[in-house]
Protein backbone atom coordinates (compact mmCIF):
# COMPACT_ATOMS: atom_id res chain seq x y z
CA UNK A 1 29.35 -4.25 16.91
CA UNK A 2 30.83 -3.13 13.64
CA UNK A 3 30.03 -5.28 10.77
CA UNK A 4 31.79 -5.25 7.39
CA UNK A 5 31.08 -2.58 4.45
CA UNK A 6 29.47 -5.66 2.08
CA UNK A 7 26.66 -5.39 0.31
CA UNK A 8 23.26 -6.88 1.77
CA UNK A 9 21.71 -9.86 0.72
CA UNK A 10 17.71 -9.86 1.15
CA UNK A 11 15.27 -7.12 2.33
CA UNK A 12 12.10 -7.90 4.04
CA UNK A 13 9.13 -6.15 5.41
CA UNK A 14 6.68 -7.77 7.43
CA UNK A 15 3.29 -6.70 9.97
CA UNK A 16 2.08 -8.71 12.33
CA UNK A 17 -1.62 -7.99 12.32
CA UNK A 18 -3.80 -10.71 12.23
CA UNK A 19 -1.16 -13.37 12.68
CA UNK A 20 0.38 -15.26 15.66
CA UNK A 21 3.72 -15.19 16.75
CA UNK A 22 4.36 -19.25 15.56
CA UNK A 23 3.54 -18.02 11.95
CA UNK A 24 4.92 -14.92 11.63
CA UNK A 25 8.00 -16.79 12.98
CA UNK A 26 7.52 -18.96 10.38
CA UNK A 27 7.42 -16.43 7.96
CA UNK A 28 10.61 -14.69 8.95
CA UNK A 29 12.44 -18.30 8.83
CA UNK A 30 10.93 -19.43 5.52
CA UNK A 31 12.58 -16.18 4.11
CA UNK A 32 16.05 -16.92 5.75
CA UNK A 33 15.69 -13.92 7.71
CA UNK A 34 18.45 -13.11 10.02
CA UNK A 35 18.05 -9.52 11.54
CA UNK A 36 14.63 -7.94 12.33
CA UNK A 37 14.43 -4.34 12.53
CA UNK A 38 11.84 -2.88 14.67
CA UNK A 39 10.69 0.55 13.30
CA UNK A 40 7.83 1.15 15.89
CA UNK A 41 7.75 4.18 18.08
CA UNK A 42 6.66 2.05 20.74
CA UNK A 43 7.92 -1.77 20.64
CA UNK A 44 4.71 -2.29 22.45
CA UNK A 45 1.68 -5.22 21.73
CA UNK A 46 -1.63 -5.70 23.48
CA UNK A 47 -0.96 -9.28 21.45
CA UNK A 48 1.07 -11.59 23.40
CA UNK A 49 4.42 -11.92 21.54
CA UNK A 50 5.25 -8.93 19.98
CA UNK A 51 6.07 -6.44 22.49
CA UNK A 52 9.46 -6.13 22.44
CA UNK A 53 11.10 -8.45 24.77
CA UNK A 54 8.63 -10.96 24.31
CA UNK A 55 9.64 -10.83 20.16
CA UNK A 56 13.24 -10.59 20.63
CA UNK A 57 13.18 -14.03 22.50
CA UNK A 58 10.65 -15.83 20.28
CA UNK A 59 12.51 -14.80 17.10
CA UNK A 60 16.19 -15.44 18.78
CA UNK A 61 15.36 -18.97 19.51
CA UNK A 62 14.99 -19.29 15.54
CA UNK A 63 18.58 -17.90 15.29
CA UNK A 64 17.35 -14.41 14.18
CA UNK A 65 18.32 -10.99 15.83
CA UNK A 66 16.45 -8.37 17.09
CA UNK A 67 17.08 -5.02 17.07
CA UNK A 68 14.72 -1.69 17.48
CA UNK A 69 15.23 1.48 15.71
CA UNK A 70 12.78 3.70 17.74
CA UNK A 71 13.63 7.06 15.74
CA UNK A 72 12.37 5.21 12.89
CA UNK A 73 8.88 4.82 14.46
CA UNK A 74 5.93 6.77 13.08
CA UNK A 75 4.81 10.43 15.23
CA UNK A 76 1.98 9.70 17.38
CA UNK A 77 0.20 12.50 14.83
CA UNK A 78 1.26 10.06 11.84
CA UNK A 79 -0.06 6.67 14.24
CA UNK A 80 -3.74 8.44 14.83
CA UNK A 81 -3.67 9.51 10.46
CA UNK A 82 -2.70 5.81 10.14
CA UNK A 83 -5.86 4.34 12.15
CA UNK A 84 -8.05 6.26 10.72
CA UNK A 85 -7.16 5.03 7.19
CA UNK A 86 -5.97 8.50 6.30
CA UNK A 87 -2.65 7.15 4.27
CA UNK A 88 -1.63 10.77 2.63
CA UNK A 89 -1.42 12.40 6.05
CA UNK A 90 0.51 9.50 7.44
CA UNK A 91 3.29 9.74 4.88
CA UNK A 92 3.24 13.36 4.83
CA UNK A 93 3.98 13.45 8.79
CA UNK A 94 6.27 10.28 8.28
CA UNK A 95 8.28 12.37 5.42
CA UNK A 96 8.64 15.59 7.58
CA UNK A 97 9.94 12.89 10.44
CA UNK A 98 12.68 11.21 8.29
CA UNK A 99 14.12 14.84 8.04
CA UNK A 100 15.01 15.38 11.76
CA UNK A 101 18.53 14.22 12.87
CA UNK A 102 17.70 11.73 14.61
CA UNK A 103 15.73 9.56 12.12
CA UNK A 104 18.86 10.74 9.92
CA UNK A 105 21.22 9.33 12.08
CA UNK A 106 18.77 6.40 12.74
CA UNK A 107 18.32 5.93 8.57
CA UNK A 108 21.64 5.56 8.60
CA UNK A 109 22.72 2.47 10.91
CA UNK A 110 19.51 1.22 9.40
CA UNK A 111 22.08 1.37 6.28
CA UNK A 112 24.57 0.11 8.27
CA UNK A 113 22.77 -2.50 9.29
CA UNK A 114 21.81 -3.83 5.95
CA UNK A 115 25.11 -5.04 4.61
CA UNK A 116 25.77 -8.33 4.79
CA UNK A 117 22.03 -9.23 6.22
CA UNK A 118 18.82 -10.66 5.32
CA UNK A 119 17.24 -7.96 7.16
CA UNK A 120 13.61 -7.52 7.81
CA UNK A 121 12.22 -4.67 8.82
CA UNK A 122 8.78 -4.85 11.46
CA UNK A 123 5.74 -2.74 11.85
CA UNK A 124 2.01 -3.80 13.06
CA UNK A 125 0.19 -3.26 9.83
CA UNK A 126 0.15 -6.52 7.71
CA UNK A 127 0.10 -5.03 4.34
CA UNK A 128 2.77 -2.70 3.63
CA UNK A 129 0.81 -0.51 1.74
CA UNK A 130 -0.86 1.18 4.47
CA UNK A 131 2.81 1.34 6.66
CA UNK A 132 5.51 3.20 6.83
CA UNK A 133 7.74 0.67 6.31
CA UNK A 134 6.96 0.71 3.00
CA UNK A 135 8.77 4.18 2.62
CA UNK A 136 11.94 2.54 5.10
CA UNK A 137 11.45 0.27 2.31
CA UNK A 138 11.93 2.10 -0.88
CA UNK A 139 14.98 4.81 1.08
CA UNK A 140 16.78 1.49 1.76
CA UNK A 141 16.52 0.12 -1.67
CA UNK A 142 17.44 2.88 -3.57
CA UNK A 143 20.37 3.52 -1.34
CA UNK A 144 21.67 -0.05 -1.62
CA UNK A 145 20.50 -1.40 -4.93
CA UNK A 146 18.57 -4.18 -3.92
CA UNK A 147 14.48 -4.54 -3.99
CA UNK A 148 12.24 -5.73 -1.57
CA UNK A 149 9.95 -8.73 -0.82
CA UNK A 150 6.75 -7.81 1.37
CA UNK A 151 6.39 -10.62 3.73
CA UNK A 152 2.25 -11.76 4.90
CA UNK A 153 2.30 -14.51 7.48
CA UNK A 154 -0.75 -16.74 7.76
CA UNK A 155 -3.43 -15.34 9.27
CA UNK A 156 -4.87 -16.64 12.47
C-alpha cells in the first residue's frame, strides 16, 4: 500500500523484556501508537506473545499494525556481542549491516513508512541503550526531523 509523502507524527522505540504482552500493549496504546515496526532478525519469542503472529494479533485488536522489517534485524555475530553485554562490537557489526543493500533498501520503506504514522519501532531489549534500535532510532530522526521517545512498559 502506498501511503502519502507527509511528514510523520510520533516515533517510538520499545523492548519487551521483562514485560507482558497486556502492558507492553498498554504501553504502545498510551503513546497513540499506530504502526509497530519489527526490526528483529528473527520475529521469534520463547515468551508467549511476541513471536510474530502471536504480536501482530494482540497489538491489531488495539487498532495498531504490524509490520516486520527483517533486513533491519541485528547479524547473528551482532545478537551473540549483544548478550554478552559487549555494546561496541554490537554497533560496529550493526553499522557494517546497515551498509548492505538490503538493509538500504529496508532503511528506506522504514522511511517510507514513517510519514504520516505514530510508528514504533520493536526489539527484545527493554532499554534502548543496549539495542539497535536505538541507532534505527537516531538514522530515522535525522532523516525526518523529528526526535524520539523511548518507550519502558511495566515490568512484570
Amino acid at each position: 500500500m502506498t501511503r502519502p509523502a507527509t511528514t510523520p507524527t510520533a516515533l517510538f522505540t520499545i523492548g519487551y523484556e521483562q514485560t507482558t504482552p497486556f502492558a507492553f500493549q498498554d504501553a504502545l496504546t498510551g503513546a497513540g501508537v499506530d504502526l509497530v515496526v519489527d526490526v528483529r532478525a528473527v520475529a521469534a519469542s520463547r515468551r508467549p506473545g511476541f513471536s510474530k503472529t502471536a504480536l501482530a494479533a494482540g497489538i491489531a485488536e488495539h487498532g495498531i499494525a504490524y509490520v516486520h522489517l527483517k533486513a533491519l534485524g541485528t547479524p547473528k555475530d551482532g545478537r551473540l556481542a549483544a548478550r554478552s553485554g559487549d555494546h561496541d562490537t554490537l554497533m560496529r557489526i550493526y553499522d557494517a549491516h546497515l551498509a548492505t543493500a538490503p538493509a538500504q533498501a529496508a532503511l528506506e520503506e522504514l522511511a517510507d513508512l514513517a510519514r504520516g504514522r505514530r510508528l514504533c519501532l520493536l526489539c527484545y531489549e527493554r532499554h534502548v541503550e543496549g539495542c539497535h534500535r536505538l541507532r534505527l532510532a537516531q538514522w530515522l530522526c535525522e532523516r525526518l526531523d523529528l526526535p524520539a521517545r523511548h518507550l519502558v512498559a511495566a515490568p512484570f
